[in-house]
Protein backbone atom coordinates (compact mmCIF):
# COMPACT_ATOMS: atom_id res chain seq x y z
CA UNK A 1 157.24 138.34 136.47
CA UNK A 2 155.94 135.14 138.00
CA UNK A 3 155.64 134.02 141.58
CA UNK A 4 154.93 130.35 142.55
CA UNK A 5 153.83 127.69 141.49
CA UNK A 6 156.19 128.32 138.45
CA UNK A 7 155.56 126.48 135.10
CA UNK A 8 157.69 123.30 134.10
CA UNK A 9 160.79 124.29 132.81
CA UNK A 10 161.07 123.67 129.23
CA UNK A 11 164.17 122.13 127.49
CA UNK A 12 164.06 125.34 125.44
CA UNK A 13 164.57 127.17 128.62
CA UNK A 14 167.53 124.78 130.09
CA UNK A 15 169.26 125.58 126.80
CA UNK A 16 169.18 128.96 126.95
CA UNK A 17 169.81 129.30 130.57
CA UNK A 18 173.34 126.89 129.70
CA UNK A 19 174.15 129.50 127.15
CA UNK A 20 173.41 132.31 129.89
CA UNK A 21 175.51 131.11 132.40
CA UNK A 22 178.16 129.12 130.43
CA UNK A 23 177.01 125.84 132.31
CA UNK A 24 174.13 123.91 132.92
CA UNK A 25 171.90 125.59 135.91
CA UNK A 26 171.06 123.90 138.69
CA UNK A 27 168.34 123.31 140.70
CA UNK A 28 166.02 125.50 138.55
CA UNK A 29 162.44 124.95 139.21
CA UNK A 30 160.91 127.73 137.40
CA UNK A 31 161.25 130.95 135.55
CA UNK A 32 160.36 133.75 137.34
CA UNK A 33 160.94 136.46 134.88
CA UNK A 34 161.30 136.78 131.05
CA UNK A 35 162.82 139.05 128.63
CA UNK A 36 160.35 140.59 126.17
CA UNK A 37 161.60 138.00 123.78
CA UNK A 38 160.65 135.30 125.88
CA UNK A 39 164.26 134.40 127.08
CA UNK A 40 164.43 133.80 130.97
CA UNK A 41 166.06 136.28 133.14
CA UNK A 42 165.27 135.16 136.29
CA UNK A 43 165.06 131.53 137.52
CA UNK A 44 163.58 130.27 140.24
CA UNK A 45 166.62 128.17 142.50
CA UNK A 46 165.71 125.08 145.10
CA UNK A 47 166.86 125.90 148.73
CA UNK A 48 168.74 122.81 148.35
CA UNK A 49 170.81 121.86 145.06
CA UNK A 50 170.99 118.41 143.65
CA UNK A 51 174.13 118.08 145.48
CA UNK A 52 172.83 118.87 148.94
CA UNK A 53 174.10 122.27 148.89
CA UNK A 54 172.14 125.29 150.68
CA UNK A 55 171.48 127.68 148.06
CA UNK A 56 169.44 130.88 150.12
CA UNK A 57 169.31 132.84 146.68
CA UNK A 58 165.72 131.92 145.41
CA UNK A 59 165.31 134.23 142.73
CA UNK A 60 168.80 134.15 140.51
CA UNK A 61 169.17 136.92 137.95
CA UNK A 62 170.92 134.96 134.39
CA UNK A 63 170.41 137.24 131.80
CA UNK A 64 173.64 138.50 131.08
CA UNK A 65 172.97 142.33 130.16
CA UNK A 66 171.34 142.33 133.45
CA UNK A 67 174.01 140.98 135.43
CA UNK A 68 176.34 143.36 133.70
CA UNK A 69 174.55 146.53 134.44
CA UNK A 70 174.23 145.07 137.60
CA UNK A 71 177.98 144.60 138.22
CA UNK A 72 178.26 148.57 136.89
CA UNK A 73 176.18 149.74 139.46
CA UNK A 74 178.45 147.84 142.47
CA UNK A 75 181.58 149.17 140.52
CA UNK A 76 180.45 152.38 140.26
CA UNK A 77 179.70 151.99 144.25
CA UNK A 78 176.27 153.03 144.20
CA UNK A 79 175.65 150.36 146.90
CA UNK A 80 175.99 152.82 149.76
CA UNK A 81 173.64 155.50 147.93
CA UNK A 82 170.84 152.75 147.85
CA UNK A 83 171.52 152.01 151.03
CA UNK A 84 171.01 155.50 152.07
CA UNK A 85 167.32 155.31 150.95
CA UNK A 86 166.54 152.86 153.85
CA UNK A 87 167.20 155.92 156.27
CA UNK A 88 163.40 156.74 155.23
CA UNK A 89 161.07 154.88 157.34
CA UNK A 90 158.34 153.43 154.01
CA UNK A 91 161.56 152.47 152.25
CA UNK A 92 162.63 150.53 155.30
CA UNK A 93 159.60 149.08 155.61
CA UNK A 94 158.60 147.97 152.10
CA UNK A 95 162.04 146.12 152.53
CA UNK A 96 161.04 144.54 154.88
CA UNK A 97 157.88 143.25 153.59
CA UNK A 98 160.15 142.32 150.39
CA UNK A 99 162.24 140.01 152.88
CA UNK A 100 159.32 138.14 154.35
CA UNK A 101 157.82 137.67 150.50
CA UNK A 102 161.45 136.50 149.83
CA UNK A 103 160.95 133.85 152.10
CA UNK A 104 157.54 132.87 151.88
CA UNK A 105 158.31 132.08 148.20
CA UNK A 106 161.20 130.11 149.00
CA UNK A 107 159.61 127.91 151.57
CA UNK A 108 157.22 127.12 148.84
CA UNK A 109 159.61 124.61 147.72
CA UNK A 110 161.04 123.17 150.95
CA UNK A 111 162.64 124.57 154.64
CA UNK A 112 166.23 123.68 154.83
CA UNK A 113 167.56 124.83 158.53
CA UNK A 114 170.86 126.22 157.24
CA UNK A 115 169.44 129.28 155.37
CA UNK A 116 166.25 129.98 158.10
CA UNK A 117 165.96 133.96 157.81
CA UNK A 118 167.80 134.30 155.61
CA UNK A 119 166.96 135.77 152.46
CA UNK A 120 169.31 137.53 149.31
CA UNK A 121 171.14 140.85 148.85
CA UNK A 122 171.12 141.95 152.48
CA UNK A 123 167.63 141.66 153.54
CA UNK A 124 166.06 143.08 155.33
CA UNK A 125 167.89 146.09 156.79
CA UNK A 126 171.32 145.86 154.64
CA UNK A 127 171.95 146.27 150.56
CA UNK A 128 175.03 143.75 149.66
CA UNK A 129 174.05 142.30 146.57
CA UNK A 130 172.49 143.88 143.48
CA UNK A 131 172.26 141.17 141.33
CA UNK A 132 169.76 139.65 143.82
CA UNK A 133 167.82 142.60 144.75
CA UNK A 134 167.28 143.27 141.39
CA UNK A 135 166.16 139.87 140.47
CA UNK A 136 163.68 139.84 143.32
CA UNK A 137 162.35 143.05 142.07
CA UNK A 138 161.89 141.25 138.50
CA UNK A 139 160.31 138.05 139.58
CA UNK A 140 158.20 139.79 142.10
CA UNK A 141 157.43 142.83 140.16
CA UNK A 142 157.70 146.69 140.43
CA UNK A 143 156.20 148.00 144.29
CA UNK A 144 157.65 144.80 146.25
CA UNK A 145 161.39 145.28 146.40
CA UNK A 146 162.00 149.41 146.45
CA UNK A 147 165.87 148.58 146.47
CA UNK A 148 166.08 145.76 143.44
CA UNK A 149 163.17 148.83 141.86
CA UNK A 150 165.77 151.77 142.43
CA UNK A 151 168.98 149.22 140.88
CA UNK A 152 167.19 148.49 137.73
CA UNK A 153 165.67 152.47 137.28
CA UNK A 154 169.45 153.89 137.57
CA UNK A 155 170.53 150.74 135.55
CA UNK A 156 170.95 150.83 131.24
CA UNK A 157 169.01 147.77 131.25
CA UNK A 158 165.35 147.20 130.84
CA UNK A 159 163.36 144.05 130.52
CA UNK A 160 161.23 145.73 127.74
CA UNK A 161 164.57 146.11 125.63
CA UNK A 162 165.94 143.11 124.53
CA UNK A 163 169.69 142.64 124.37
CA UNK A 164 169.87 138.66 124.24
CA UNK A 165 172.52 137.09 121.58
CA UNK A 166 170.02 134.86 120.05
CA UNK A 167 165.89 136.06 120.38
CA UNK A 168 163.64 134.06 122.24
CA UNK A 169 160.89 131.73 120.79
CA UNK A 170 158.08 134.78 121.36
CA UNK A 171 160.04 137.08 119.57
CA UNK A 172 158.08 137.39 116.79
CA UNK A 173 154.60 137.15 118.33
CA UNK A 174 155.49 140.03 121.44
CA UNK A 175 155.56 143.59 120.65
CA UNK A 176 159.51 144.77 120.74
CA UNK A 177 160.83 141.50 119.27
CA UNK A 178 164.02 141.10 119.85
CA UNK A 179 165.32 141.15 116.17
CA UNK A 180 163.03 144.00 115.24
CA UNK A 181 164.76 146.84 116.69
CA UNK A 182 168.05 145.34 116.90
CA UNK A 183 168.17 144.97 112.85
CA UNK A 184 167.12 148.09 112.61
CA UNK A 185 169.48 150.13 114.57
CA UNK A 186 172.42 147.74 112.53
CA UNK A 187 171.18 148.67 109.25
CA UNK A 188 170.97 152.39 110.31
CA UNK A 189 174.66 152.00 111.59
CA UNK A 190 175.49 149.66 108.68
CA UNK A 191 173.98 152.55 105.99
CA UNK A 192 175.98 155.36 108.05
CA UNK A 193 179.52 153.79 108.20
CA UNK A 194 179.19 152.96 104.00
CA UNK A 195 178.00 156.61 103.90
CA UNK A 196 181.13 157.93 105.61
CA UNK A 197 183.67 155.50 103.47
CA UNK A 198 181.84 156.90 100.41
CA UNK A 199 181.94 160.62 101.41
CA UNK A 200 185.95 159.46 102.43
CA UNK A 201 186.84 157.89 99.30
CA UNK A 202 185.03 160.36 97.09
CA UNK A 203 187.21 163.09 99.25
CA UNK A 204 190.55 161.40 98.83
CA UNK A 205 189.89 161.36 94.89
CA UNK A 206 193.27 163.38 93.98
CA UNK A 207 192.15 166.26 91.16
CA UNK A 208 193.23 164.97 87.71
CA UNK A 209 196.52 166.02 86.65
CA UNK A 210 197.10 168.40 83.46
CA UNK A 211 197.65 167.15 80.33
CA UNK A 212 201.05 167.08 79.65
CA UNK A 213 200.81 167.67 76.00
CA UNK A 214 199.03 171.30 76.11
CA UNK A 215 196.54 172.05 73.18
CA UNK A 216 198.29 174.06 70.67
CA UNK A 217 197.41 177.95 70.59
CA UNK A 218 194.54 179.72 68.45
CA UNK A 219 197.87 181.79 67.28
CA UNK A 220 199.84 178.41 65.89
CA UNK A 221 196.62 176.98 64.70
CA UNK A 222 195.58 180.23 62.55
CA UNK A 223 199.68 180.29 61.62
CA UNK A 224 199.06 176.42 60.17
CA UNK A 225 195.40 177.03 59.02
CA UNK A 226 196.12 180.16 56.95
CA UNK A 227 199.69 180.43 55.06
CA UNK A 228 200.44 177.01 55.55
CA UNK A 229 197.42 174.87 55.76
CA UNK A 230 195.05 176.50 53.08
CA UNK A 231 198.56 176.38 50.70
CA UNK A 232 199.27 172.60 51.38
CA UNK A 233 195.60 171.78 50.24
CA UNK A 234 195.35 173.48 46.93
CA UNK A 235 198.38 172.10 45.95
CA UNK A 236 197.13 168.37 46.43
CA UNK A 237 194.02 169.51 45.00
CA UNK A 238 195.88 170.23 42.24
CA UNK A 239 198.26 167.18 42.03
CA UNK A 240 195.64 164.41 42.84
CA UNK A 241 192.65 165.53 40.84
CA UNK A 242 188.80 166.20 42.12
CA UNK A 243 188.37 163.12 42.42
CA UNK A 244 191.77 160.88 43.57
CA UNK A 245 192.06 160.04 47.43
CA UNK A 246 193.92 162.07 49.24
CA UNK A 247 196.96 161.67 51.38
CA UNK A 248 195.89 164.25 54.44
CA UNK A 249 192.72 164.91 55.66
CA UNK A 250 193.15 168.59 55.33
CA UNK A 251 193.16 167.77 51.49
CA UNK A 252 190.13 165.28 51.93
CA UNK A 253 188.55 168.60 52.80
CA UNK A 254 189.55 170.89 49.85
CA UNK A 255 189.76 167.62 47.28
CA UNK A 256 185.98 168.70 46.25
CA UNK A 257 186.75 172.30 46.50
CA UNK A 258 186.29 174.65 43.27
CA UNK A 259 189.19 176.62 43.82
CA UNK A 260 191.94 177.43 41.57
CA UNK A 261 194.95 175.18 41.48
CA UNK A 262 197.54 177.76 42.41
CA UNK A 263 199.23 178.45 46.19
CA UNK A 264 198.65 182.34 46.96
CA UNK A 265 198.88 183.04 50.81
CA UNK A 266 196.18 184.17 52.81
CA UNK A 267 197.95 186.88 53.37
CA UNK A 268 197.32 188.16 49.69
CA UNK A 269 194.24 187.39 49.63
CA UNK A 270 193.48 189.59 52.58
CA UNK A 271 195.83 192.51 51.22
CA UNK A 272 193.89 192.56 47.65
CA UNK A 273 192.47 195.99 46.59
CA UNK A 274 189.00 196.20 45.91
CA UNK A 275 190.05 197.43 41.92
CA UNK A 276 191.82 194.08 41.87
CA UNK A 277 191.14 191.41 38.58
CA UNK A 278 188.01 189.43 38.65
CA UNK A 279 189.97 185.65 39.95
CA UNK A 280 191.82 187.66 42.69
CA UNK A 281 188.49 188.91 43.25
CA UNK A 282 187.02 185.33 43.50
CA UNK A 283 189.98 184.42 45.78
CA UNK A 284 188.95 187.55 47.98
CA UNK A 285 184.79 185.84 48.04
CA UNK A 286 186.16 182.55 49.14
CA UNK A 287 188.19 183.54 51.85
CA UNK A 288 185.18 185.36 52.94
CA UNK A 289 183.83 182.29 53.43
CA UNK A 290 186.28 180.94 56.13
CA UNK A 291 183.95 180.68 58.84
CA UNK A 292 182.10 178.24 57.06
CA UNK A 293 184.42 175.50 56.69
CA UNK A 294 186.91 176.80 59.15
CA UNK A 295 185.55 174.02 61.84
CA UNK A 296 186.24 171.04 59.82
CA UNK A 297 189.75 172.16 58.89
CA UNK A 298 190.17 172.88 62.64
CA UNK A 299 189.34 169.33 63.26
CA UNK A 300 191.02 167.63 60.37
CA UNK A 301 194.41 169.51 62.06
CA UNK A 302 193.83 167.85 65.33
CA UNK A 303 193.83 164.53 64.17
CA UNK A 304 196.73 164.69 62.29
């Protein structure tokens, strides 16, 4: 907030004040309020433009977050319910005081006859313009204009919140910087919206679909492991020798064996009595030992 004499306006500040308002300003003379960023908001206006033109609005409110909230407020026709406040006699009379500061500031920088009295935003006794009342309050400060201080309090915007497209040249030397919070709340929003796609995507997965070739059964594997399997391997043991290649690896397996070059089923070998000759015997101790090289036979099956 700044009252006059105002600072020379800086090219910097013409700049941003073009990119503001979509044209150059005119007539500016000062800037009467900043954002926390540094960025003007409020400009102080001649009485009389460049052209000759009155201009009775002293204090012009640029930034354009401001403006908008302001234009919410008037849509949302809270006008009259400001207006209402005046009914209380400190509230009417603060206004007033607001209108004479309006002009006192004003004359400052020349009298022009046209606008004599005549202040912004329905001064002194009437509330027609936010925008202007609420740039008074900003330029002036909070306690001078109660009508531009009730528009901004019921407004989304805030001075000490910046919400400019590009951050000021102080932005990184004032506490709040305009980047500062503004990254942060993007990256938060950023990092929630690749959560959600992730959580999506991961949920959309379909479930993998069941082989369509089933493993075969324990039953057809013992069928092939026992009167077929164990058979097919002695008899390459004994056609190929100890120590040949063989053709299968089911006979890789039993190629080193010690067993007996001759094809009884398992089934035999399971059914022999106890009083039986010593080699069925033997045949009986080996199949004992199944469990041992079961496994490998297992997996030499697969493969196949």
């Amino acid at each position: 907030m700044t009252t006059p004499p105002f600072a020379a306006v800086t090219d910097t500040d013409l700049a941003v004040l073009r990119a503001q308002l979509g044209r150059p300003a005119r007539g500016v003379v000062g800037v009467a309020a900043r954002c926390v960023c540094g960025n003007p908001t409020v400009v102080a206006t001649a009485p009389r433009l460049p052209d000759g033109t009155p201009f009775p609005t002293f204090y012009y409110l640029t930034h354009p977050a401001a403006t908008a909230a302001m234009s919410r407020l008037e849509a949302e026709h809270k006008m009259p319910e400001l207006a209402e406040l005046l009914a209380d006699d400190e509230v009417a009379d603060a206004y007033r005081l607001a209108h004479a500061a309006y002009l006192a500031d004003r004359a400052a920088y020349g009298e022009v006859p046209e606008i004599d009295g005549v202040s912004a935003g329905g001064m002194p006794t009437r509330v027609k313009c936010l925008h202007a009342l609420a740039g008074h309050a900003l330029a002036a400060g909070p306690g001078v204009n109660p009508i531009g201080d009730a528009a901004l309090a019921r407004s989304g915007w805030s001075p000490e919140r910046c919400a400019c497209a590009q951050a000021g040249a102080s932005a990184v030397v004032r506490s709040g910087p305009c980047g500062g919070p503004r990254v942060k709340r993007l990256l938060i929003v950023v990092l929630a919206g690749a959560f959600v796609v992730f959580a999506g995507t991961a949920a959309a997965v379909p479930a993998p679909e069941p082989s369509e070739t089933p493993e075969p059964t324990i039953r057809s594997q013992e069928y092939w492991l026992t009167d077929y399997g164990i058979e097919r391997a002695w008899k390459t043991t004994r056609g190929a020798g100890s120590g040949s290649p063989s053709s299968t690896p089911v006979s890789g397996m039993a190629r080193n064996s010690t067993r007996p070059s001759w094809t009884a089923p398992m089934s035999r070998v399971r059914a022999a009595p106890t009083d039986a000759p010593p080699w069925a015997r033997w045949i009986r101790t080996t199949a004992a030992g199944w469990p041992r090289w079961r496994p490998r036979v297992t997996t030499a099956m697969r493969t196949r």
